[in-house]
Each structure stands twice: as C-alpha cells, then as structure tokens.
Protein backbone atom coordinates (compact mmCIF):
# COMPACT_ATOMS: atom_id res chain seq x y z
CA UNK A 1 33.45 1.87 -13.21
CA UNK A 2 33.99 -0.12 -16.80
CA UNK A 3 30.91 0.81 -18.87
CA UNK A 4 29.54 -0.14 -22.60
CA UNK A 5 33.13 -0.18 -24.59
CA UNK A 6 35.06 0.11 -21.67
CA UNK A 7 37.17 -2.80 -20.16
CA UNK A 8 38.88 -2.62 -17.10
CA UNK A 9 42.88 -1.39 -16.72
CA UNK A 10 45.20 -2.57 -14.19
CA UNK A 11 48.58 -1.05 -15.51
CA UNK A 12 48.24 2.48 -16.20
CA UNK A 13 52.42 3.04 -15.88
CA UNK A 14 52.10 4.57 -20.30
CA UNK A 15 49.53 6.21 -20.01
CA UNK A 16 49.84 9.85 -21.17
CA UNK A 17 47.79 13.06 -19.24
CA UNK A 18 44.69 14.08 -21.84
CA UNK A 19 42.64 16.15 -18.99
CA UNK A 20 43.97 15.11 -15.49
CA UNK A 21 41.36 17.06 -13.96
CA UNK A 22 38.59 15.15 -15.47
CA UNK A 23 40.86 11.72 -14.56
CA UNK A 24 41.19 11.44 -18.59
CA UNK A 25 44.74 10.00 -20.08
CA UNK A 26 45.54 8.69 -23.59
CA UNK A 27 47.17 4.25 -23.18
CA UNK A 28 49.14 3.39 -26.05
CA UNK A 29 47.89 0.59 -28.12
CA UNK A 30 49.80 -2.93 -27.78
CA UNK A 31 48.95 -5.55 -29.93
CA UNK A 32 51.33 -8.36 -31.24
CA UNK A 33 50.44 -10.23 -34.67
CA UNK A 34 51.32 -13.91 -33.99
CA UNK A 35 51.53 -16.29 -37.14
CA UNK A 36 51.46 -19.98 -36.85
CA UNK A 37 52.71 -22.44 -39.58
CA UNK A 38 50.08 -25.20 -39.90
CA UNK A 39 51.47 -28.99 -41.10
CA UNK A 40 49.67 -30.55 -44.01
CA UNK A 41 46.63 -33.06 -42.63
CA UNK A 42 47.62 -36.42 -43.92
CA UNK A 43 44.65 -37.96 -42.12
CA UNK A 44 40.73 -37.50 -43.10
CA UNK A 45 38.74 -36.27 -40.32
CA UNK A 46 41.85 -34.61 -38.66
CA UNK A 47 41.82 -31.41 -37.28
CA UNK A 48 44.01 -29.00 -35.16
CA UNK A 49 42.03 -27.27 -32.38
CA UNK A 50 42.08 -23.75 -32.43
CA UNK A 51 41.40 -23.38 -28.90
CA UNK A 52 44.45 -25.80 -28.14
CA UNK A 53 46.98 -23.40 -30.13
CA UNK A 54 45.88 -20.64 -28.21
CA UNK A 55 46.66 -21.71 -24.62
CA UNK A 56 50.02 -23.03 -25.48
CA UNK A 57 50.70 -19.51 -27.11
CA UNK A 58 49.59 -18.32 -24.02
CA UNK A 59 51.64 -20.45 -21.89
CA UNK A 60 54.94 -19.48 -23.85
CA UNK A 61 54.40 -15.87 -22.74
CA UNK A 62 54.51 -16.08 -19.27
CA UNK A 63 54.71 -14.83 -16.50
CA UNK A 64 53.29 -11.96 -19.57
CA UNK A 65 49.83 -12.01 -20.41
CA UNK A 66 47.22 -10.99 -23.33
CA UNK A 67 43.90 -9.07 -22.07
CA UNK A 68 42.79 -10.29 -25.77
CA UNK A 69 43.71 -13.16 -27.82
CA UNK A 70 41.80 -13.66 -30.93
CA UNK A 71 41.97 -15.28 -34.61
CA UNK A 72 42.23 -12.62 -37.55
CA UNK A 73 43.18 -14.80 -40.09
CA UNK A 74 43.06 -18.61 -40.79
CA UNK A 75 43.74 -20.96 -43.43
CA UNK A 76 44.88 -24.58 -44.37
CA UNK A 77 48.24 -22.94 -44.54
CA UNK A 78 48.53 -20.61 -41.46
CA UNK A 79 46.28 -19.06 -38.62
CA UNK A 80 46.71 -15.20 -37.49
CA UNK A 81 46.03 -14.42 -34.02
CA UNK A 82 46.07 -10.79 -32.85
CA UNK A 83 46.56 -10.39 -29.37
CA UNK A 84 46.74 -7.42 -27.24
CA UNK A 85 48.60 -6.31 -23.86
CA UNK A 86 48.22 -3.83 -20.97
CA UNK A 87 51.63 -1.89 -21.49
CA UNK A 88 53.68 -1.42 -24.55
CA UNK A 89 57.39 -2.05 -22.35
CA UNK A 90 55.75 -5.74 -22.58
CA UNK A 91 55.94 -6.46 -26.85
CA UNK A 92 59.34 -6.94 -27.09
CA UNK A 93 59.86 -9.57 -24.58
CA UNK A 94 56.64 -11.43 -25.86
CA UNK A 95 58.16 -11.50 -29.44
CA UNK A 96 61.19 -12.83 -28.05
CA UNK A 97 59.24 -15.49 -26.50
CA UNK A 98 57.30 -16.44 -29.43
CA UNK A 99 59.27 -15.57 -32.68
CA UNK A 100 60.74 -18.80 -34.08
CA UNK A 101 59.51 -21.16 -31.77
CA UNK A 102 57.43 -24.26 -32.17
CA UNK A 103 54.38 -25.67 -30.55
CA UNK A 104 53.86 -29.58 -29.94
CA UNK A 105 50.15 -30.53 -29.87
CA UNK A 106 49.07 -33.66 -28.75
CA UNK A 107 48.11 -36.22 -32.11
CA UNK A 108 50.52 -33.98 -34.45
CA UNK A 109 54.21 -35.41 -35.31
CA UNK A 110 55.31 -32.01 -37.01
CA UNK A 111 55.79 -29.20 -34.77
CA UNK A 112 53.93 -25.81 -36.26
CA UNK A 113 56.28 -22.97 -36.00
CA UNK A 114 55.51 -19.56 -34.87
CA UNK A 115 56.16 -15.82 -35.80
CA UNK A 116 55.54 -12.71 -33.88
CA UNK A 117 55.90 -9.03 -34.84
CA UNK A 118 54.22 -5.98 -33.92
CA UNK A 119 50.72 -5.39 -34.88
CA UNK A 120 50.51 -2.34 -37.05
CA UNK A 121 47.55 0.06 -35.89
CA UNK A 122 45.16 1.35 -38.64
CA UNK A 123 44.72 5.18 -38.17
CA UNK A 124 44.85 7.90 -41.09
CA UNK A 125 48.16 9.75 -41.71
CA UNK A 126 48.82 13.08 -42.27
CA UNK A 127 49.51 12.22 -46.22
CA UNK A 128 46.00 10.12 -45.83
CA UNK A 129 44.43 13.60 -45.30
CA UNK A 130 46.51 16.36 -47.25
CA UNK A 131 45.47 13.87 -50.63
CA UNK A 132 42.30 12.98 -49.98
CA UNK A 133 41.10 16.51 -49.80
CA UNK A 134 43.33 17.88 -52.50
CA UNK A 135 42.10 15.39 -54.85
CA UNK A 136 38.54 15.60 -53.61
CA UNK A 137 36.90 17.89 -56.05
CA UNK A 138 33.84 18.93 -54.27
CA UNK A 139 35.77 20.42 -51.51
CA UNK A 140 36.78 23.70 -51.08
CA UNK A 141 39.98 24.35 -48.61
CA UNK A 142 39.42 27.64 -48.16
CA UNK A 143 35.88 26.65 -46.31
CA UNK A 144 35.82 25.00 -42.79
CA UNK A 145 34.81 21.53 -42.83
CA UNK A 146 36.06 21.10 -46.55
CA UNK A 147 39.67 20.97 -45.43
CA UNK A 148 41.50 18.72 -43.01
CA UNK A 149 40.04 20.29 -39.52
CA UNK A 150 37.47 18.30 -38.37
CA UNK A 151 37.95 15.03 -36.44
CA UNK A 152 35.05 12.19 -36.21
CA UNK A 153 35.48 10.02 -32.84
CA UNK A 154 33.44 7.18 -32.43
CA UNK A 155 32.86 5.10 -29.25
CA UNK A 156 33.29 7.76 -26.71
CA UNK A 157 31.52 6.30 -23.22
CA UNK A 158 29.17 8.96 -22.39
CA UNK A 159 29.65 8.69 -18.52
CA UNK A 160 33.33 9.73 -18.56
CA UNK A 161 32.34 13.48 -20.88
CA UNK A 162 28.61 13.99 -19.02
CA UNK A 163 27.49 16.87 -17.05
CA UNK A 164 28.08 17.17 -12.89
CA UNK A 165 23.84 17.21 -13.57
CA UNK A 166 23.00 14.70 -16.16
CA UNK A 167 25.44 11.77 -15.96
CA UNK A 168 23.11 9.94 -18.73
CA UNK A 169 24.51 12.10 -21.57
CA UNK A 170 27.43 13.94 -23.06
CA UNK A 171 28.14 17.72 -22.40
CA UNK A 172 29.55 19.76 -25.40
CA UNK A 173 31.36 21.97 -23.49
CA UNK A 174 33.25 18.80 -21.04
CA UNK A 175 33.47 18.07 -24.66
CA UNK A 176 35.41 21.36 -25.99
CA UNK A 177 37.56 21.21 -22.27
CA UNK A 178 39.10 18.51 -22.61
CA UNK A 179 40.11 19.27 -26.72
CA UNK A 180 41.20 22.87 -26.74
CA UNK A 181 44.63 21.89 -25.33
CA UNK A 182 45.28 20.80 -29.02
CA UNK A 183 44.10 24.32 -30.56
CA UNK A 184 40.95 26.53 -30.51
CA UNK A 185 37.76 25.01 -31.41
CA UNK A 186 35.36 26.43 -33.94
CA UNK A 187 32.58 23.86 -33.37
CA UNK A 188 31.45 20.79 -31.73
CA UNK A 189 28.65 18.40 -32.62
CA UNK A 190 27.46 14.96 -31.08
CA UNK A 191 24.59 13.74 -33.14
CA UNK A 192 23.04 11.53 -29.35
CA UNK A 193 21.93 15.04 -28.26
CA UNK A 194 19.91 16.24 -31.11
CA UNK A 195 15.82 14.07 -30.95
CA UNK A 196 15.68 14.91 -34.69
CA UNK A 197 19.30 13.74 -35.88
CA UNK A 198 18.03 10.32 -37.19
CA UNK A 199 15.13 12.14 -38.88
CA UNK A 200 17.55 14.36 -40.61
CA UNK A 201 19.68 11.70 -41.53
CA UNK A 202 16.96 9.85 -43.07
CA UNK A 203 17.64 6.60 -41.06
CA UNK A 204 13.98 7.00 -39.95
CA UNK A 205 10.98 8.24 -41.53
CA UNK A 206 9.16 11.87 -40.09
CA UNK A 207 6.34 10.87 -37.45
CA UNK A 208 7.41 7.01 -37.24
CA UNK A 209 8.38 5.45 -33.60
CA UNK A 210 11.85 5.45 -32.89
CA UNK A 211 13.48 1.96 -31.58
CA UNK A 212 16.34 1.74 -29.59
CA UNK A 213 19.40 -1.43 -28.92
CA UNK A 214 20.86 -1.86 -25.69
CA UNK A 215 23.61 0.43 -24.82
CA UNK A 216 22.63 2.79 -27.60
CA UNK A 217 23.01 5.56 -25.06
CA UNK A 218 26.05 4.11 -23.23
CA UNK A 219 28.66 5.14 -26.26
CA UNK A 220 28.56 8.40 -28.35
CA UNK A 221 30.10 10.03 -31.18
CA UNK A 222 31.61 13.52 -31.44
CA UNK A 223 32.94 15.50 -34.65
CA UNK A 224 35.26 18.67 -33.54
CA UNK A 225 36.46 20.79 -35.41
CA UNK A 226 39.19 23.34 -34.82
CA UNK A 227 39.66 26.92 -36.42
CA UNK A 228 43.78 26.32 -37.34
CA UNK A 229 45.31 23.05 -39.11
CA UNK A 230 47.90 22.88 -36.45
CA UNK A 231 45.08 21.96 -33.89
CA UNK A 232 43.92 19.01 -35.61
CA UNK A 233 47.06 17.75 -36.65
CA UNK A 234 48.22 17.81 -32.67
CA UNK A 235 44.91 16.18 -31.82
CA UNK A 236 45.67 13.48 -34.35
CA UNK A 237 48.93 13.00 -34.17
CA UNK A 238 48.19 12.77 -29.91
CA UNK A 239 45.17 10.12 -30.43
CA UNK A 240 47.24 7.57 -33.02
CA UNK A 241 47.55 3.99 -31.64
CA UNK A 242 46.06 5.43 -28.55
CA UNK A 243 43.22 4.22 -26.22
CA UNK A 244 41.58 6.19 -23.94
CA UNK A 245 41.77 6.03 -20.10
CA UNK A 246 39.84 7.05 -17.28
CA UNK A 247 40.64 6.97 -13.62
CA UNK A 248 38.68 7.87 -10.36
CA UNK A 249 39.51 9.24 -7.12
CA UNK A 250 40.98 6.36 -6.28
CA UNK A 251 42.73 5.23 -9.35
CA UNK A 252 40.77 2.58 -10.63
CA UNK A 253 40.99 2.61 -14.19
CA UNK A 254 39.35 1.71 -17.64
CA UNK A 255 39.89 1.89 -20.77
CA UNK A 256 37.85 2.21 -24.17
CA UNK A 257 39.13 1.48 -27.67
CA UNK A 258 37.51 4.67 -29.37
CA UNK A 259 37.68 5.03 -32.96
CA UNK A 260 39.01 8.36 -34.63
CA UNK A 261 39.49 9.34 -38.14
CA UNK A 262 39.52 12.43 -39.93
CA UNK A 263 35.66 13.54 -41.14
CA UNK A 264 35.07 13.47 -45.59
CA UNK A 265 31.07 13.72 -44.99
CA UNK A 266 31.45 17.72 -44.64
CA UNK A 267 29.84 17.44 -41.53
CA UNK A 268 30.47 20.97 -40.27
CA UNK A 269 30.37 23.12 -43.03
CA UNK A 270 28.52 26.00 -42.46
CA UNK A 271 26.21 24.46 -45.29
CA UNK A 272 26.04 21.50 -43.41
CA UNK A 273 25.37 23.29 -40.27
CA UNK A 274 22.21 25.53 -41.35
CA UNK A 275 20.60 22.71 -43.48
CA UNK A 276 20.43 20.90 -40.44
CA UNK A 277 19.34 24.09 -38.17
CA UNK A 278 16.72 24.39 -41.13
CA UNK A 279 15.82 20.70 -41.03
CA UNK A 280 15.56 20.53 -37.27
CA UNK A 281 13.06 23.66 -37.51
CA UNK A 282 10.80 22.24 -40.15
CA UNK A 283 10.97 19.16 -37.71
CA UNK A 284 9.86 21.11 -34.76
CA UNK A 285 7.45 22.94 -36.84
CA UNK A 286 5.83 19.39 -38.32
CA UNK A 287 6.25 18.18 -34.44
CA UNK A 288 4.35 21.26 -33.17
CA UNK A 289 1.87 20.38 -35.60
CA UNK A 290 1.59 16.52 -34.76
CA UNK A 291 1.01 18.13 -31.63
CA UNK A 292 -1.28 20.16 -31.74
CA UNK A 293 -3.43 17.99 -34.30
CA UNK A 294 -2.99 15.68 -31.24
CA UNK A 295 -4.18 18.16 -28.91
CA UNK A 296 -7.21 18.95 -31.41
CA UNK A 297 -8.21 15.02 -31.65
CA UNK A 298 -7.67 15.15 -27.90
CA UNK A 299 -10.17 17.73 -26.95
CA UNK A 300 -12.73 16.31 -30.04
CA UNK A 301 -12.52 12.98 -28.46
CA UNK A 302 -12.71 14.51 -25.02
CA UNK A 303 -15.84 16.41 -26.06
CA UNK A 304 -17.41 13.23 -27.73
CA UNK A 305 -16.53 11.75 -24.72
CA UNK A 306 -17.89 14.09 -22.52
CA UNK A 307 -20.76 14.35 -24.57
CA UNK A 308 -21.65 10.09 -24.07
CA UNK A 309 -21.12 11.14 -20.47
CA UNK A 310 -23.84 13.45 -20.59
CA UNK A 311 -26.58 11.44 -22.43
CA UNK A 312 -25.06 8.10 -20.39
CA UNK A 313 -25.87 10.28 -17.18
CA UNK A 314 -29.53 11.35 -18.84
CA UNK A 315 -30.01 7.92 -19.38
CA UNK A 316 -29.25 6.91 -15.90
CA UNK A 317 -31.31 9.36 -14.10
CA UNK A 318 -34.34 8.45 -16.35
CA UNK A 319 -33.88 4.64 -15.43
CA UNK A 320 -33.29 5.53 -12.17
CA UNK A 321 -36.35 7.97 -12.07
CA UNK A 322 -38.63 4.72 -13.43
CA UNK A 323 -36.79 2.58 -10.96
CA UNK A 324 -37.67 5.20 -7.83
CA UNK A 325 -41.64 4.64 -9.27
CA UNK A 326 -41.59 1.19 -9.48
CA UNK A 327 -39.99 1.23 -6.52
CA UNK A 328 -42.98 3.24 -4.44
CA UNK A 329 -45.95 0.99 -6.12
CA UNK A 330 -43.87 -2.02 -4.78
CA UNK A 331 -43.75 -0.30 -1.56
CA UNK A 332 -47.10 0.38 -1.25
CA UNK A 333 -48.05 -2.91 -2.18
CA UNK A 334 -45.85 -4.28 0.30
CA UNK A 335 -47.49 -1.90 3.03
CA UNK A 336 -50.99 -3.25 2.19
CA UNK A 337 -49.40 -6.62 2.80
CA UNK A 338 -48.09 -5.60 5.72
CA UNK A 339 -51.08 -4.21 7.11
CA UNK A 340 -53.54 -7.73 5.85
CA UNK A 341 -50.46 -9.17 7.70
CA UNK A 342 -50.53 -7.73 10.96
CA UNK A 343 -54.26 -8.03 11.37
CA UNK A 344 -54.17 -11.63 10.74
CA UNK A 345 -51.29 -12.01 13.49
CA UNK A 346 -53.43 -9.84 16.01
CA UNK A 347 -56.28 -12.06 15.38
CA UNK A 348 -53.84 -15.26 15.72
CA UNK A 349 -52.69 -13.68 18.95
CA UNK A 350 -55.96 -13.29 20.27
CA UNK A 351 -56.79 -16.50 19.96
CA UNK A 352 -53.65 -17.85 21.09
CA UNK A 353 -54.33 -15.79 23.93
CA UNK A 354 -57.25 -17.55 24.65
CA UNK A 355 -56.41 -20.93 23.87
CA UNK A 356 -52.86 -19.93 26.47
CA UNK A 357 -55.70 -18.86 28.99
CA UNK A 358 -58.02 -21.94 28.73
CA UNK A 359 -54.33 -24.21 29.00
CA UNK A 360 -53.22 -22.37 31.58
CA UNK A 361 -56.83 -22.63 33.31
CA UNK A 362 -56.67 -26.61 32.86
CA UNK A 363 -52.64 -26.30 33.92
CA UNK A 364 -53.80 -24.97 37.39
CA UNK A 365 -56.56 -27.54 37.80
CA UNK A 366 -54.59 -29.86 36.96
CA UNK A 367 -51.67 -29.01 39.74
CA UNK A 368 -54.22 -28.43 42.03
CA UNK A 369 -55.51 -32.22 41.71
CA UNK A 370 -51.73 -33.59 41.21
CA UNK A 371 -51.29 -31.74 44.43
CA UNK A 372 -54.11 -33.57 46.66
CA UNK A 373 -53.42 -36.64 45.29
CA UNK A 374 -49.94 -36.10 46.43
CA UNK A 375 -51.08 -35.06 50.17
CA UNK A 376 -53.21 -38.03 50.23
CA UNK A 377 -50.22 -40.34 49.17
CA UNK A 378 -48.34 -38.43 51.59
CA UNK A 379 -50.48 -39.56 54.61
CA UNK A 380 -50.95 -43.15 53.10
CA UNK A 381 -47.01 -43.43 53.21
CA UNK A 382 -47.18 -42.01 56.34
CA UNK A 383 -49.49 -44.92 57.81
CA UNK A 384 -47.79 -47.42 55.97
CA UNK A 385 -44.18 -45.74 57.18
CA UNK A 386 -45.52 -46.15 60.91
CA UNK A 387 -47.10 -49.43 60.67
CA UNK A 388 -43.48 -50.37 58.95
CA UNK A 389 -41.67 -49.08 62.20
CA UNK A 390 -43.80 -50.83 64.31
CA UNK A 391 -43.13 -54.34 62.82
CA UNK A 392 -39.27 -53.27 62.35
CA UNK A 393 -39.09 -52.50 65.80
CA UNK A 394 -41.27 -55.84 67.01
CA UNK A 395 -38.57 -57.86 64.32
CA UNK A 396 -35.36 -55.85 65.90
CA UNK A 397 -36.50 -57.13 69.86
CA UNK A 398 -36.75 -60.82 68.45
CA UNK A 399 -33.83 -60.33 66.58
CA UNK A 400 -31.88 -58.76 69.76
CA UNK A 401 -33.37 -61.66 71.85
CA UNK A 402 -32.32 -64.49 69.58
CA UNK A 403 -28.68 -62.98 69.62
CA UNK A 404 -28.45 -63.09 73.28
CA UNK A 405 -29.59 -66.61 73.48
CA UNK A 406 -27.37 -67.50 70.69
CA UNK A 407 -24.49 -65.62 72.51
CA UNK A 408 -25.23 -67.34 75.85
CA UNK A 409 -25.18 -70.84 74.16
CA UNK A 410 -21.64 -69.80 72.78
CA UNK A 411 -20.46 -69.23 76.28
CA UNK A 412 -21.63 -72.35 77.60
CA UNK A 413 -19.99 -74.37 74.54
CA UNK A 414 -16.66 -72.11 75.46
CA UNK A 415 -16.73 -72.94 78.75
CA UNK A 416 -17.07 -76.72 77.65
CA UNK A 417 -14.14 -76.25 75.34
CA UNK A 418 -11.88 -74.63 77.69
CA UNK A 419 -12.82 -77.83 80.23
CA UNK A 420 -12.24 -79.97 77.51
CA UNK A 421 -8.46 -78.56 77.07
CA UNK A 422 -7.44 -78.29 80.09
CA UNK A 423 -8.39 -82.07 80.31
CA UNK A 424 -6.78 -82.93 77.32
CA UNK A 425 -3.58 -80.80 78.40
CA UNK A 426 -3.46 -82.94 81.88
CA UNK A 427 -3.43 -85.97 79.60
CA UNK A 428 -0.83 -84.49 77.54
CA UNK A 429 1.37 -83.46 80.13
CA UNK A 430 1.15 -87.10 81.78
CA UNK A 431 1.51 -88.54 78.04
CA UNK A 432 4.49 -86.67 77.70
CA UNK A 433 6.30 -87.92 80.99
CA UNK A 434 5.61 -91.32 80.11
CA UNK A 435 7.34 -90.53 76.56
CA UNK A 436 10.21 -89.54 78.55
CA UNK A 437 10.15 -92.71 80.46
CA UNK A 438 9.93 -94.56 77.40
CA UNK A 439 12.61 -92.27 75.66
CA UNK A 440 14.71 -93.02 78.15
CA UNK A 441 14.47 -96.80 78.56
CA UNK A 442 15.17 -96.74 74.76
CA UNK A 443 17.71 -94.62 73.92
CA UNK A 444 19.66 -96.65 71.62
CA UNK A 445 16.62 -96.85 69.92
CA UNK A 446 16.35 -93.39 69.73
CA UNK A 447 19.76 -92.66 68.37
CA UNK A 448 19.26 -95.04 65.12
CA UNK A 449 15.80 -93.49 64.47
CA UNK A 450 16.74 -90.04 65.11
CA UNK A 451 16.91 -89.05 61.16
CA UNK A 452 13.34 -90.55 60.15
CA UNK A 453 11.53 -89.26 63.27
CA UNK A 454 12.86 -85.77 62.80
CA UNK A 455 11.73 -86.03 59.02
CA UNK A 456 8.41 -87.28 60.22
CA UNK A 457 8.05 -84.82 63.57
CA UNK A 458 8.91 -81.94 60.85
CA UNK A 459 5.95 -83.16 58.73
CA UNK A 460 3.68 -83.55 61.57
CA UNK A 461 4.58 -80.54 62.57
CA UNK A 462 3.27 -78.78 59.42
CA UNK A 463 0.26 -80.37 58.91
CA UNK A 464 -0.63 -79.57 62.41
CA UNK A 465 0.40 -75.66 61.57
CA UNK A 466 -2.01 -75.81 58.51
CA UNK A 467 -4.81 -77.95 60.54
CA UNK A 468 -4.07 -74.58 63.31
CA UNK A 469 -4.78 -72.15 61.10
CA UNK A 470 -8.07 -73.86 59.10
CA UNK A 471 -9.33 -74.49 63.03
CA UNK A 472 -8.01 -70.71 63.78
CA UNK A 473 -10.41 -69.32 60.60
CA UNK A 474 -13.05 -71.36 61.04
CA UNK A 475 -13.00 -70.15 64.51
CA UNK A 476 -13.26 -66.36 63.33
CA UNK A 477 -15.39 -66.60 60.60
CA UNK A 478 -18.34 -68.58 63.29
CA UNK A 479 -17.25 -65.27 65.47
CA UNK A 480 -18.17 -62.60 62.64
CA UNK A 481 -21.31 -64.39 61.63
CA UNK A 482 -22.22 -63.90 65.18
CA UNK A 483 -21.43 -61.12 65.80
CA UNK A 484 -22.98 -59.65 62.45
CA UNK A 485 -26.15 -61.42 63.61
C-alpha cells in the first residue's frame, strides 16, 4: 500500500478525519530535537562515532521508538539529531527520558550530556501571509490569486487522489472532494496532467524529447484555490504540522510527509490562467503542425518509397524475364544432350544385349558340360562306392571271425584261471588250517607279537587292496579292448 513518499503507519490513534470516505485523515507531526554536548578530543586521530551516539539515544527511549533518527546539525562542539515518532502522546515521555542525561561511550572518560525539546515544524503563519501580500507590490488583493487564497501542496501520492478508472494519475475533481469541506473552491490545477506544462514553464524547449526520473509520476503537486479567505485559512490552519494518512478497507495505513505553503507565483490569476490556455493552444497548434509536417514527410517518403518499389519490381521482372531466356536455351541445350544421350545408351544396351546373350549362350554350355561331367563322376563314385562295400564287407567277415577266435581263446584262458583258483583256494584253505595248528602250538608267541603282526597284517592288507584293484582294471580295460574289437 506505501508508495513513492509514503512510509508505512502502524499507530493511527491522532489521526484526524480529512475525507473518511476516500480512507484520507490528517497525523500530527512528532519530531523531537535532541542535542548532544561533545567533550574536547585531547587525542589526534580520535573520533566519536556518530552511529554509536545514535543507538544509545535510541536505547534510552525505550520501550519508545523513532521511525526516523537523523543528524541536522554537527560540530566540534555539539551534534543535532532530529528524530521523529508515530504519535504525538509519545514526546513528552521521550524528553523526559533524554533531557539532562548523559551517554558513556566506550574510549571517552567525559560523559556527553544530552538535551531534548520539541522540534518546531516549519509551515507559514497566518501573519507570514497577511504581510507578504500587503507588502508585495505587484499584487492586487482585490484579484484572485493576488491575495492569500491559493494553497500550493507538494508531494501528494497520486494513487491515494486518482480516478476509480485511471489509478496512474490524479483526478481534479477527487481533488476538489476532498477540499471543499474547508470552503468553496474557485479553481484547481495540478501541473502532472497538462503534456505541455513543462513547455510552458520553459523547463524544456518546444519540439525537444521529454525525459523522465523514476517516480516522477508516483508524487504530484496541486495549487487550490478557494473563492472566500476563510476557506484557506481553515485549510491551512487544518494541514499545519500535519501529515497525511491513508487507510484501506482493512486499515492498513500510510503516511506521506506532503509539503504545503501558501502560493506567491500568482499561479491562478485569471492572467495566469489564460496565458497558459493561450500557451497550451499555440502548443497544440505548433504540435498539430509537427504533425502534420510529419504526416507530409511520411507520405513523401512513403511515395519515394513506393516509388523504389516500383522500379525495384521493374527491375526484377526484367532480370527475371532474361533469366526465364537463358533459362530455355539452357534447356534446350540440355534436351539435345539428352537426346545424343539416350541414343548412345540404346546403342550400349544393344550391345550389352548381345554380349548378355553370347554369355548367357556360353553360361548354358557351360552347365550343360559341368553337368555330364558330374553324371559321369556320379557313376565313377558309384563303382568305386560298390567296389568299397565289397572289400568293407570281405574286411568286416575277417574282422567278425578273428573276434570269435579271439573270444574263444579268452574262454579257454578263463576256464584255466578259474582251475587255477580253485587250486590255489584248496591250498589256501589247507595253508590256513595248518596256520591254526601252528597258531595254536604257539600262542605265547602269538600274544608278544600281536602289536607288530597287526601293524604288518594292516599293511599287507593294503597293498593287497591296491594290487586288487590294478589286477581288477587291468582286467576291464583287456575286456573293453575286446570287446571294442
């Protein structure tokens, strides 16, 4: 809501009504002038921090509080502060607070002692006026604008007087609202909504470029200007040491330090008044003429321009009629080329034609003598594949013979070898009784050896167990080779 000039307003509890229905009130000014006593600097190089003197003047008016603390005035003596409050109630407990105390800061063995009193507020009093334009002599009181009537505001945000349509400027009449509660109004001006004020004013020359600063348009200034004395003295009187406040629907407020005096340029004398209604017509008149020598270099530069089109476009077609020609001969050219082109690929067709004929010709020969000398391979493997069978089969019966002979001779060696065991088992088996004979007659014997012979019956017993099993694959491997055979 707080716009160019504006700052934003948290106690409203002064504030006095100016035009409730446009949220518009009138906040006392509150500023307290706050002097503080400097020591003299017996040191070189020693200085005493502003900054530092500020905070502790701000600490020694809490829990109060300045929205604005700065230096007016400073010296080797003394500095000035000025410093500035929400609500009036507030000055004399800060002045309390402040007047004829001292501040210790840190380096300093003198304490700096402080003042406080209320700032005065610079705005033009009612003798101000009544001399100034009785011992003006150019001014006439018995003509408006040469007399006190006419108030000059300065600062006005333009968002809190513009138009429900055009919130980017000022509205004269919002203007005149809010105003005639202090007395009838004869006129209004604000210079923001005339184009040709500056050029008027002389602040810039007729036909040059206007330049703009940022927020130019945010603030404006009005002069108004009432018919009776007693209107402008109310409206003075009511805008003295006062700021104005606005406050939306839902009572957030700002506030804007707006500048008011009374006006001495004759502003809105009816002199005044028609110079500028002649000077603002001479202006339109010269700007009607910029404009339509504008319009007249316009159209001569549009004709010129139209006129390059035409000969550009003349230009074109000829170039374009020479290309179209140049064109054709190269097409024709190309169509002779063509033609010399596709004659000498009929006549390389026909005699690849030929030469595919005579291949293919010498292709089917050929086949046909691959193909007999196939057939006659054919029945040569065919003889050779029988007379093969024949001495496979004659090698097979030989074979088959030899493996029944060989097969024969291993039964008659089994036979032997199962003769051979049981032989060997008899002698075993009466070996073994005679061991038990001899076990027997020497069992004491037995009893001392027990020990070694187990150790050596154990080792026996495993080399037998390994001699087994290299007898046992011997055994099968002589039983696969004949079988395989």
């Amino acid at each position: 809501m707080a716009t160019a000039g504006a700052s934003i307003c948290t106690d409203h509890s002064d504030s006095v009504e100016l035009y409730k229905a446009g949220g518009l009130y009138l906040k006392p000014i509150a500023r307290v002038n706050v002097c503080v006593q400097l020591p003299p600097l017996k040191e070189a190089g020693k200085s005493i921090s502003n900054w530092e003197v500020m905070e502790r003047i701000k600490t020694m008016i809490k829990p109060h509080s300045f929205i604005s603390l700065r230096i007016i005035k400073s010296t080797m003596e003394f500095i000035r502060f000025e410093g500035e409050t929400e609500n009036k109630d507030s000055i004399g407990t800060i002045m309390q607070r402040l007047e004829g105390k001292s501040i210790k800061l840190s380096g300093f063995h003198e304490q700096l002692k402080v003042k406080a009193g209320e700032a005065k507020i610079v705005f033009p009093t009612r003798h101000d006026w009544d001399s100034y334009f009785r011992d003006a002599k150019s001014m006439n009181e018995m003509k408006p604008g040469e007399r006190p009537d006419t108030i000059h505001i300065r600062d006005i945000p333009t968002r809190w007087f513009a138009s429900s349509k055009d919130k980017s400027k000022p509205s004269e009449e919002y203007l005149k609202k809010v105003f005639t509660q202090f007395g009838e109004i004869r006129c209004v001006d604000i210079p923001m909504l005339d184009p040709y004020r500056k050029e008027m004013t002389g602040l810039v020359k007729v036909g040059s470029i206007n330049t703009f600063t940022f927020g130019q348009d945010l603030v404006f200034d009005a002069y108004i200007q009432f018919k009776e004395y007693i209107g402008f003295v109310k409206a003075m009187d009511s805008l003295r040491g006062m700021k104005l406040l606005y406050m939306d629907e839902e009572e957030k407020c700002a506030v804007a330090a707006i500048r008011v005096d009374f006006d001495k340029t004759k502003h809105l004398t009816d002199k005044s008044i028609r110079r500028r209604r002649l000077d603002r017509e001479r202006l339109e008149e010269l700007e009607h003429e910029r404009e339509e020598r504008v319009r007249k270099e316009r159209e001569e530069q549009e004709r010129k321009l139209a006129e390059e089109a035409r000969l550009k476009t003349e230009e074109e077609e000829e170039r374009d009629r020479k290309r179209q020609e140049k064109l054709q001969r190269r097409e024709e050219r190309q169509k002779e080329r063509e033609e010399k082109r596709k004659q000498k690929q009929q006549e390389k067709k026909r005699l690849e034609e030929e030469e595919r004929i005579q291949h293919k010709i010498a292709l089917e020969e050929r086949k046909f003598l691959l193909a007999q000398r196939r057939l006659e391979s054919l029945r040569l493997m065919k003889e050779l594949f029988e007379r093969v069978k024949v001495i496979k089969m004659r090698e097979d019966v030989e074979r088959r013979e030899k493996e029944l002979e060989e097969q024969r001779q291993r039964e008659v060696e089994e036979e032997r070898k199962r003769q051979e065991e049981a032989e060997r088992q008899r002698r075993e088996q009466l070996k073994r009784k005679k061991e038990i004979l001899v076990r027997q007659e020497h069992e004491l014997r037995e009893k001392i050896l027990k020990n070694f012979k187990s150790m050596e019956e154990h080792k026996q017993e495993e080399m037998r167990e390994t001699l087994r099993k290299k007898l046992s694959g011997r055994t099968k491997l002589k039983s696969a080779v004949v079988m395989k055979r």
